[in-house]
Protein backbone atom coordinates (compact mmCIF):
# COMPACT_ATOMS: atom_id res chain seq x y z
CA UNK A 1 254.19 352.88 100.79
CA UNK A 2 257.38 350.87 100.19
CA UNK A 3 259.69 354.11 100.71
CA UNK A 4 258.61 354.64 104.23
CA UNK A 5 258.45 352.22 107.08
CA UNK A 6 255.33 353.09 109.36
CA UNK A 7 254.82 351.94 112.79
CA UNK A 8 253.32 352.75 115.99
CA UNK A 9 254.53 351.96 119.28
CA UNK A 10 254.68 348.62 118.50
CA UNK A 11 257.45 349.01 117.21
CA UNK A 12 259.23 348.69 120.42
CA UNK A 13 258.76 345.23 120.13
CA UNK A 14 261.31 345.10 117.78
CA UNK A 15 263.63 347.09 119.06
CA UNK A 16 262.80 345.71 122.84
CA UNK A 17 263.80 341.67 121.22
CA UNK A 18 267.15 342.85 120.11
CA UNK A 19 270.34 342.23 122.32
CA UNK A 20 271.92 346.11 121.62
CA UNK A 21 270.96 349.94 120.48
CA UNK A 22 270.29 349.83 117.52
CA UNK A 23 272.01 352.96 115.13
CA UNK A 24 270.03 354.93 113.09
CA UNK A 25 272.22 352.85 110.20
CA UNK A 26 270.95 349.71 111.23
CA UNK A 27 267.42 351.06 110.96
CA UNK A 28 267.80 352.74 107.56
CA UNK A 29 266.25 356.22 109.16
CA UNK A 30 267.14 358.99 111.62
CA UNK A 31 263.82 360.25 113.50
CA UNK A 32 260.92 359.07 114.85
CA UNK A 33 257.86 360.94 115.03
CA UNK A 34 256.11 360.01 118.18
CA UNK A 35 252.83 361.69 119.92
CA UNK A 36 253.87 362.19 123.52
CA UNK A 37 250.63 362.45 126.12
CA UNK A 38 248.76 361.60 128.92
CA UNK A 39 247.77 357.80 129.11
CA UNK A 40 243.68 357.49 127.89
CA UNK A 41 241.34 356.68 130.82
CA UNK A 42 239.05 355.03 129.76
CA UNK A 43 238.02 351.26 131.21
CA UNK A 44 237.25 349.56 128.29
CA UNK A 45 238.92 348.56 125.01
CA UNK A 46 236.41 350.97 122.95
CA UNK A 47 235.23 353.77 125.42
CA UNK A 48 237.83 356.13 124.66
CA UNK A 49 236.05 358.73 123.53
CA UNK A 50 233.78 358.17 126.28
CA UNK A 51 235.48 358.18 129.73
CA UNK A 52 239.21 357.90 127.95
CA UNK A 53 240.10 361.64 128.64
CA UNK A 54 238.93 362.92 131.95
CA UNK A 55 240.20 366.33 132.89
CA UNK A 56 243.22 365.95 134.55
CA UNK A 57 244.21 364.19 130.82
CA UNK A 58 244.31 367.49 129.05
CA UNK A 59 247.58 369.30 129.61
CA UNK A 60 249.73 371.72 127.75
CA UNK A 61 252.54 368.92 127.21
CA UNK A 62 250.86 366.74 125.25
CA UNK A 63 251.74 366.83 121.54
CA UNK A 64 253.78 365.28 118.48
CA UNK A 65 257.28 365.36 118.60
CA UNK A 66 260.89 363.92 116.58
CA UNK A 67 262.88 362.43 118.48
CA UNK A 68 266.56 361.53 116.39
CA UNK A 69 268.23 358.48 116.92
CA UNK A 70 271.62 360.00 116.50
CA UNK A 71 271.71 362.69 118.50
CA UNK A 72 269.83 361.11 120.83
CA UNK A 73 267.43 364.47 121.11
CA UNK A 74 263.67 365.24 120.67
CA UNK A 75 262.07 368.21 119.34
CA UNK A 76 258.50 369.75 119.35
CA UNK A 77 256.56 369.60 116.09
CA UNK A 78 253.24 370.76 118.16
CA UNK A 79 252.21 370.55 121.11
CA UNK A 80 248.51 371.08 123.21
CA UNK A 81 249.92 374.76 124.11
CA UNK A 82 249.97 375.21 120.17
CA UNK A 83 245.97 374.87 119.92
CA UNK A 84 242.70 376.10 120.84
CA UNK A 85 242.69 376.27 124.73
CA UNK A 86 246.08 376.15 125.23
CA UNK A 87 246.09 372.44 126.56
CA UNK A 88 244.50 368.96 125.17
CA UNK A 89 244.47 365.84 124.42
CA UNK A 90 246.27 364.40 120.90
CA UNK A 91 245.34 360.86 120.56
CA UNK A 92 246.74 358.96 117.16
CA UNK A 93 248.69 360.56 114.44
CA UNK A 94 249.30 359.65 110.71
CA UNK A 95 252.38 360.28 108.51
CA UNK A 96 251.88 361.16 104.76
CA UNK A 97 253.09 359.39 101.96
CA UNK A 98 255.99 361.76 101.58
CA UNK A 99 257.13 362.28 105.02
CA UNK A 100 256.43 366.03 105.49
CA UNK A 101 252.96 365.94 106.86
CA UNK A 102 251.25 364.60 110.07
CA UNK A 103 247.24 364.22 110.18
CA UNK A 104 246.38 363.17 113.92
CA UNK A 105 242.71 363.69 115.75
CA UNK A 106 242.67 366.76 118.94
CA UNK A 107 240.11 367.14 121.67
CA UNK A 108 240.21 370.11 123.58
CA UNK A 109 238.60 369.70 126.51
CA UNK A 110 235.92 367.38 128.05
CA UNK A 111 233.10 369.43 126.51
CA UNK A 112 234.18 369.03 122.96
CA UNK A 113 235.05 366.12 120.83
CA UNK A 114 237.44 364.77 118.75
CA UNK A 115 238.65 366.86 116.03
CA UNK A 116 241.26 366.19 112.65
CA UNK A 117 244.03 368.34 112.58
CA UNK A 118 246.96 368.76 109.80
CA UNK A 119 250.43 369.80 110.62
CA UNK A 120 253.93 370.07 108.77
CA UNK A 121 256.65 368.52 110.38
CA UNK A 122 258.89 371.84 110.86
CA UNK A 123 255.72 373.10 112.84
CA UNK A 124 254.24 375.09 110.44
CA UNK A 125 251.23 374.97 108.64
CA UNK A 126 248.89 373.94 111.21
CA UNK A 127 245.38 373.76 110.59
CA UNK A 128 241.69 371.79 111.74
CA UNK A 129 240.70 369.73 108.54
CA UNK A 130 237.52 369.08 110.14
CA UNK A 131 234.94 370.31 112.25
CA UNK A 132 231.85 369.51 114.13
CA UNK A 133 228.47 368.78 112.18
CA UNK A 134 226.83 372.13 111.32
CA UNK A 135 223.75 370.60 113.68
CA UNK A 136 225.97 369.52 116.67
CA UNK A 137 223.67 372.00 118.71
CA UNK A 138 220.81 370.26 117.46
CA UNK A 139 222.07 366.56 118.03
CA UNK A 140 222.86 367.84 121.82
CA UNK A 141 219.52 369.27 122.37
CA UNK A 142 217.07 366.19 120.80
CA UNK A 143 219.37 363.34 122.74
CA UNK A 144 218.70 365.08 125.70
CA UNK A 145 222.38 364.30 127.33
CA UNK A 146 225.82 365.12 126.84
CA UNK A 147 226.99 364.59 123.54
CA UNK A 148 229.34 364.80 121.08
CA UNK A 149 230.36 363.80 117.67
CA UNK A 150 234.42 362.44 117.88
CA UNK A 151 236.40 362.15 114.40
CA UNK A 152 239.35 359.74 115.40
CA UNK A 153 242.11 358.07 113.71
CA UNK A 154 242.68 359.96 110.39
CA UNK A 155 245.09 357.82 108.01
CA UNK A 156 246.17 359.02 104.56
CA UNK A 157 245.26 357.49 101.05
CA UNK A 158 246.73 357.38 97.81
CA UNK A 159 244.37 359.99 96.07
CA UNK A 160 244.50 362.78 98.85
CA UNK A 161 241.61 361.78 100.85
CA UNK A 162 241.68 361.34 104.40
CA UNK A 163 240.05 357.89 105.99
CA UNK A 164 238.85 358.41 109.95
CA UNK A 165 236.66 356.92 112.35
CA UNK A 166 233.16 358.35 113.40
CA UNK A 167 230.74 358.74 115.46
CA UNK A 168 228.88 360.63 112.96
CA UNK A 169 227.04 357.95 112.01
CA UNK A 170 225.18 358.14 115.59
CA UNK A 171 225.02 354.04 116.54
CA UNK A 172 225.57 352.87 120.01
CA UNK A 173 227.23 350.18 121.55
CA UNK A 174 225.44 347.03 121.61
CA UNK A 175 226.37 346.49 125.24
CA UNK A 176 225.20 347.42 129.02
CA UNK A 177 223.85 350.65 129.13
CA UNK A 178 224.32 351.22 125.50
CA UNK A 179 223.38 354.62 125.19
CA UNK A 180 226.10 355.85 126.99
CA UNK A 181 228.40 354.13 124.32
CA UNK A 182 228.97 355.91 120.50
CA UNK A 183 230.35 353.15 118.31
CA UNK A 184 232.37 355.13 115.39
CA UNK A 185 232.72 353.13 112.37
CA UNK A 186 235.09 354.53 109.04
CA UNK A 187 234.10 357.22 106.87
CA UNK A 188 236.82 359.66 104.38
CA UNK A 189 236.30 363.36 103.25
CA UNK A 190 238.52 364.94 100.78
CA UNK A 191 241.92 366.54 102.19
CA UNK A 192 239.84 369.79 102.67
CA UNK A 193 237.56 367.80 104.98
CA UNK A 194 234.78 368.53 102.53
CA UNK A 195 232.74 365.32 100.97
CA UNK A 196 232.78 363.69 104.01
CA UNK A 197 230.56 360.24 103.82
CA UNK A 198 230.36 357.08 105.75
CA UNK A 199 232.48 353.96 103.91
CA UNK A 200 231.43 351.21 106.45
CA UNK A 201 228.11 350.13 108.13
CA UNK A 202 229.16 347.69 110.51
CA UNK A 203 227.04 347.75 113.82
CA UNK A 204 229.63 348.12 116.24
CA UNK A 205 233.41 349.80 116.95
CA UNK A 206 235.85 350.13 113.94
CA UNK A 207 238.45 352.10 114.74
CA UNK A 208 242.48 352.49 113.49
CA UNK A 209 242.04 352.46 109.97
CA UNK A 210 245.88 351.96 107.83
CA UNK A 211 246.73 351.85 104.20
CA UNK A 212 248.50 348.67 103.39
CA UNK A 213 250.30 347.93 100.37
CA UNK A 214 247.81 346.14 98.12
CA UNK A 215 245.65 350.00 98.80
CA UNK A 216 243.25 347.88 100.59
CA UNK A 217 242.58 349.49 104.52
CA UNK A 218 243.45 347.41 107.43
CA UNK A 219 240.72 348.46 109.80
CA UNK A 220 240.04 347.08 113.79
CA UNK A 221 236.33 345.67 113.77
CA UNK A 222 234.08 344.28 116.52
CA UNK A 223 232.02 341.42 115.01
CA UNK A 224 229.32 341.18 117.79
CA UNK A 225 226.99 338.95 115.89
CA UNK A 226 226.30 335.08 117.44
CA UNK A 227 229.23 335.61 119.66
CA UNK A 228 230.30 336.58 123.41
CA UNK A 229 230.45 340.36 124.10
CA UNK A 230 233.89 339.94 125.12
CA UNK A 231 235.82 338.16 122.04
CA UNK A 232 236.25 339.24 118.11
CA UNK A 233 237.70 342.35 118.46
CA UNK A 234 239.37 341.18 114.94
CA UNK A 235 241.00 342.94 111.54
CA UNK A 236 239.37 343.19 108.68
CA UNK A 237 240.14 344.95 105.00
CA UNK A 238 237.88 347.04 102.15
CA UNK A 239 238.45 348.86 99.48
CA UNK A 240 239.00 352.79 100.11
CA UNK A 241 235.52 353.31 98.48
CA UNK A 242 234.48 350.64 101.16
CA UNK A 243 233.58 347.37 99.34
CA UNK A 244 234.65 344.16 99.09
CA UNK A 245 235.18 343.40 103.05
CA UNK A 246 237.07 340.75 104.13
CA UNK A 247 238.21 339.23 107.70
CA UNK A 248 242.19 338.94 107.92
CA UNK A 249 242.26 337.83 111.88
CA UNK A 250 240.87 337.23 114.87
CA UNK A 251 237.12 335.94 113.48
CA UNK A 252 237.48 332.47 115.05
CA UNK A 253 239.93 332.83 118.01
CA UNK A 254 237.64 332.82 121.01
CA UNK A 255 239.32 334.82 123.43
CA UNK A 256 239.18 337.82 125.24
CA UNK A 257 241.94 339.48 123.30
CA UNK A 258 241.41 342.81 121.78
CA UNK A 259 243.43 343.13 118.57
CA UNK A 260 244.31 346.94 118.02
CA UNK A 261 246.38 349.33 116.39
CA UNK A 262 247.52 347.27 113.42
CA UNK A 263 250.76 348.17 110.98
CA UNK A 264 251.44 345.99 108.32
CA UNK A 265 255.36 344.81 108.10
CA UNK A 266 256.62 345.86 104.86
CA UNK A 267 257.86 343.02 102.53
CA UNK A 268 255.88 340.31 104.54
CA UNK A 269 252.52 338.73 105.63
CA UNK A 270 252.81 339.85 108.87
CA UNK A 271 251.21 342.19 110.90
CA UNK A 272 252.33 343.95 114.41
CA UNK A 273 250.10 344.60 116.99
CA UNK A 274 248.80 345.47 120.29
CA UNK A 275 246.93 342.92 121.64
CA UNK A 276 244.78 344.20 125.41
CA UNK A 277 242.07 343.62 127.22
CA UNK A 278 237.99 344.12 126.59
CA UNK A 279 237.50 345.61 130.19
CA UNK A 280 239.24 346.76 132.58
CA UNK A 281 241.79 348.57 131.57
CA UNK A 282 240.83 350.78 128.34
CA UNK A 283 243.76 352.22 125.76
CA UNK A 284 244.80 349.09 124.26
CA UNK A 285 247.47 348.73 126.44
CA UNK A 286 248.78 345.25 126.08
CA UNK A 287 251.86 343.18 125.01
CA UNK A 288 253.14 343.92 121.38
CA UNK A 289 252.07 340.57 118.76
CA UNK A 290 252.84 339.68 115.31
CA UNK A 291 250.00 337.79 113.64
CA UNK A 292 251.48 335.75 111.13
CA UNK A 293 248.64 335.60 108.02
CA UNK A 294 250.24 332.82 106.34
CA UNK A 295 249.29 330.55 109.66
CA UNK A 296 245.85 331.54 109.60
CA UNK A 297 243.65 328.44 108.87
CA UNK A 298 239.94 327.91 108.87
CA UNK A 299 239.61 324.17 110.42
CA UNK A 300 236.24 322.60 111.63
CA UNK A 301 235.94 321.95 115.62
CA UNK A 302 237.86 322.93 118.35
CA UNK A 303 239.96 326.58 117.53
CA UNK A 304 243.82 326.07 116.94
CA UNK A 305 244.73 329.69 115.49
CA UNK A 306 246.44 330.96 118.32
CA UNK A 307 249.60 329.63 116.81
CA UNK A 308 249.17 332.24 113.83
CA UNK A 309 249.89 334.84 116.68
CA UNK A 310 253.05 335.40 119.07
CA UNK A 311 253.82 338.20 121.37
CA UNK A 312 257.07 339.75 121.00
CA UNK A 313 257.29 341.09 124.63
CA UNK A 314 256.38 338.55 127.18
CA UNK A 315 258.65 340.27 129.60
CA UNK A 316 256.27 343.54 129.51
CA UNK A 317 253.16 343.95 131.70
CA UNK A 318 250.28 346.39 131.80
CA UNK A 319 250.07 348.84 134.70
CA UNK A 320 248.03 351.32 136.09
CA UNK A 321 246.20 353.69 133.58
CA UNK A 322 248.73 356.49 135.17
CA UNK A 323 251.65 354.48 133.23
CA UNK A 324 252.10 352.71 129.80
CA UNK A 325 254.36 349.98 130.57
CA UNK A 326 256.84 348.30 132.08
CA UNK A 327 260.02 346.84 130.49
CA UNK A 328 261.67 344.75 132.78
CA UNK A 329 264.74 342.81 130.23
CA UNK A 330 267.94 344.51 129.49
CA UNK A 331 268.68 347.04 127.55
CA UNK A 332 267.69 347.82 124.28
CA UNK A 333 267.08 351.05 121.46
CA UNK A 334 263.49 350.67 123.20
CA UNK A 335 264.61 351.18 126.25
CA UNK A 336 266.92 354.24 125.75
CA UNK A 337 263.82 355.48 123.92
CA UNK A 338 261.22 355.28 126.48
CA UNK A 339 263.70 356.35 128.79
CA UNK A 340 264.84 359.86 126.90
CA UNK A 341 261.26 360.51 126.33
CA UNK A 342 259.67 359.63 129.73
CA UNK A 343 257.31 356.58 130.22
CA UNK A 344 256.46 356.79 134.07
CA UNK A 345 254.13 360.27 134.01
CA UNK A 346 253.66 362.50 136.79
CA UNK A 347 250.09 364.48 136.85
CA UNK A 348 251.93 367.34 134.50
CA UNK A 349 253.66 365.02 132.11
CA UNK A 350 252.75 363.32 129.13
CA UNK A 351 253.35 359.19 128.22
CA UNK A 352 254.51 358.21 125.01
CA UNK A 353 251.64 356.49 123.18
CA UNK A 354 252.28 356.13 119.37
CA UNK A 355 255.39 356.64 117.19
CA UNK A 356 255.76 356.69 113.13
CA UNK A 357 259.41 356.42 111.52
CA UNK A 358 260.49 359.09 109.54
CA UNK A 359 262.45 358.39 106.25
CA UNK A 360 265.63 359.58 105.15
């Protein structure tokens, strides 16, 4: 875990607070690999598989890509043209341990649901880890409404496994019209997507799940249990095997903030961030924070953790669902970035959603 520094867009942040470009020496790698797509649809922090890809979402452009910091130039890995259908919808991606392989989930159309896919990074070797349930057919028939099972957010782990979120385990939502509303929670299969089984039981959304570098997961968990529908959208760790579960953040600040798409920062106690809104604006799009674990403190009465958190980009505001942001400082790496790679979409271009960093 040390050798490779893994991020997702967050890490703009951290390019977006410095005063200059930063070089590809300053940032001890050359490429990024970034998934480049349409911006999800959906209206709520955990409906994405729900109303987050409506049709005009799945286009041939969207895919993974490289983009290299010193020749300023992006390549293709794989793109929606590449698969089944000849357009799509990529949504999160995962980089393996030794930097060759990307594991990211692939709908196809609106029909279908999320599916785990396995690519090399020179573009070869691609291949669907995982399919639907053999009684998909079945499940669509007895719930009497449209349906599907969605695999999302594959991550690596140590012994070759794969963990992902579910809807396999066929809970709903505990909210509105529930029904309506799958809530996946984390299961793993072997690298073959055989042996897969269910590794958490919680009764709502857990989505994201990340290796840190204790081999614990860092997971995103609603804890909708003697609290307001619209708060503790919190972090929590297990095991691999899915024991010993344990809050990190987010338990006991009562807000409406919706703490997503976690990445550890190597060498610290820190923890970067998206932090967006329950409803109405779905996606996680939000400002980029850094929760600070060394802050955190349990105290008795009113709730005083908000100081364990800080967002690194007060000068960046949600917009429509059409865009992902808007970065209104000076310049920065971040902003070359975004710019090269096209952040404002048109109805035929993609939005750049999540990036991992390539090592030397």
């Amino acid at each position: 875990m040390h050798k490779y520094l893994i991020i997702a867009i967050l890490l703009f942040g951290v390019f977006y607070s410095t005063a200059y470009p930063a070089s590809a020496d300053d940032m001890g790698f050359d490429e990024i690999v970034f998934v480049k797509r349409k911006p999800l649809s959906s209206n709520h922090s955990y409906t994405d598989i729900d109303n987050g890809t409506k049709p005009d979402r799945f286009v041939a452009g969207n895919g993974i890509f490289i983009y290299n910091l010193k020749t300023k130039k992006q390549r293709a890995i794989v793109t929606a043209a590449d698969m089944p259908g000849g357009v799509g919808f990529i949504s999160k991606i995962s980089l393996s341990f030794d930097a060759k392989r990307v594991v990211f989930d692939f709908r196809e159309n609106a029909s279908t649901g999320f599916r785990i896919w396995e690519v090399n990074l020179d573009g070869t070797g691609l291949r669907q880890i995982l399919k639907a349930p053999a009684d998909e057919a079945e499940k669509v028939k007895r719930l009497g409404r449209k349906f599907h099972t969605d695999d999302i957010h594959p991550a690596y782990l140590p012994d070759g496994k794969i963990v992902f979120s579910s809807t396999r385990c066929e809970q709903t939502v505990l909210c509105g019209s529930s029904a309506k509303f799958l809530s996946p929670v984390l299961h793993r299969m072997d690298a073959d997507g055989k042996k897969v089984e269910q590794i958490s039981f919680g009764l709502l959304n857990e989505f994201c799940p990340i290796l840190l570098d204790n081999g614990r997961i860092l997971y995103h968990r609603w804890e909708y249990i003697d609290k307001g529908s619209r708060v503790c959208k919190t972090f929590w760790t297990m095991t691999p095997d899915g024991s010993n579960i344990q809050e990190v953040y987010g338990l006991r600040d009562d807000n409406a903030t919706v703490y997503m798409y976690p990445q550890p920062i190597p060498g610290t106690n820190k923890i970067v961030c998206s932090g967006s809104p329950h409803f109405p604006q779905g996606g996680s799009v939000g400002p980029i924070m850094i929760i600070n674990q060394i802050r955190v403190r349990r105290l008795q009465g009113p709730i005083r953790m908000r100081k364990a958190s800080k967002s690194l980009t007060r000068n960046m505001r949600s917009l429509t669902l059409r865009h992902l942001c808007l970065l209104t400082a000076g310049s920065s790496t971040a902003g070359s970035f975004l710019k090269t790679v096209n952040t404002s979409p048109t109805k035929t271009e993609p939005a750049v959603i999540f990036i991992r960093i390539r090592s030397r």
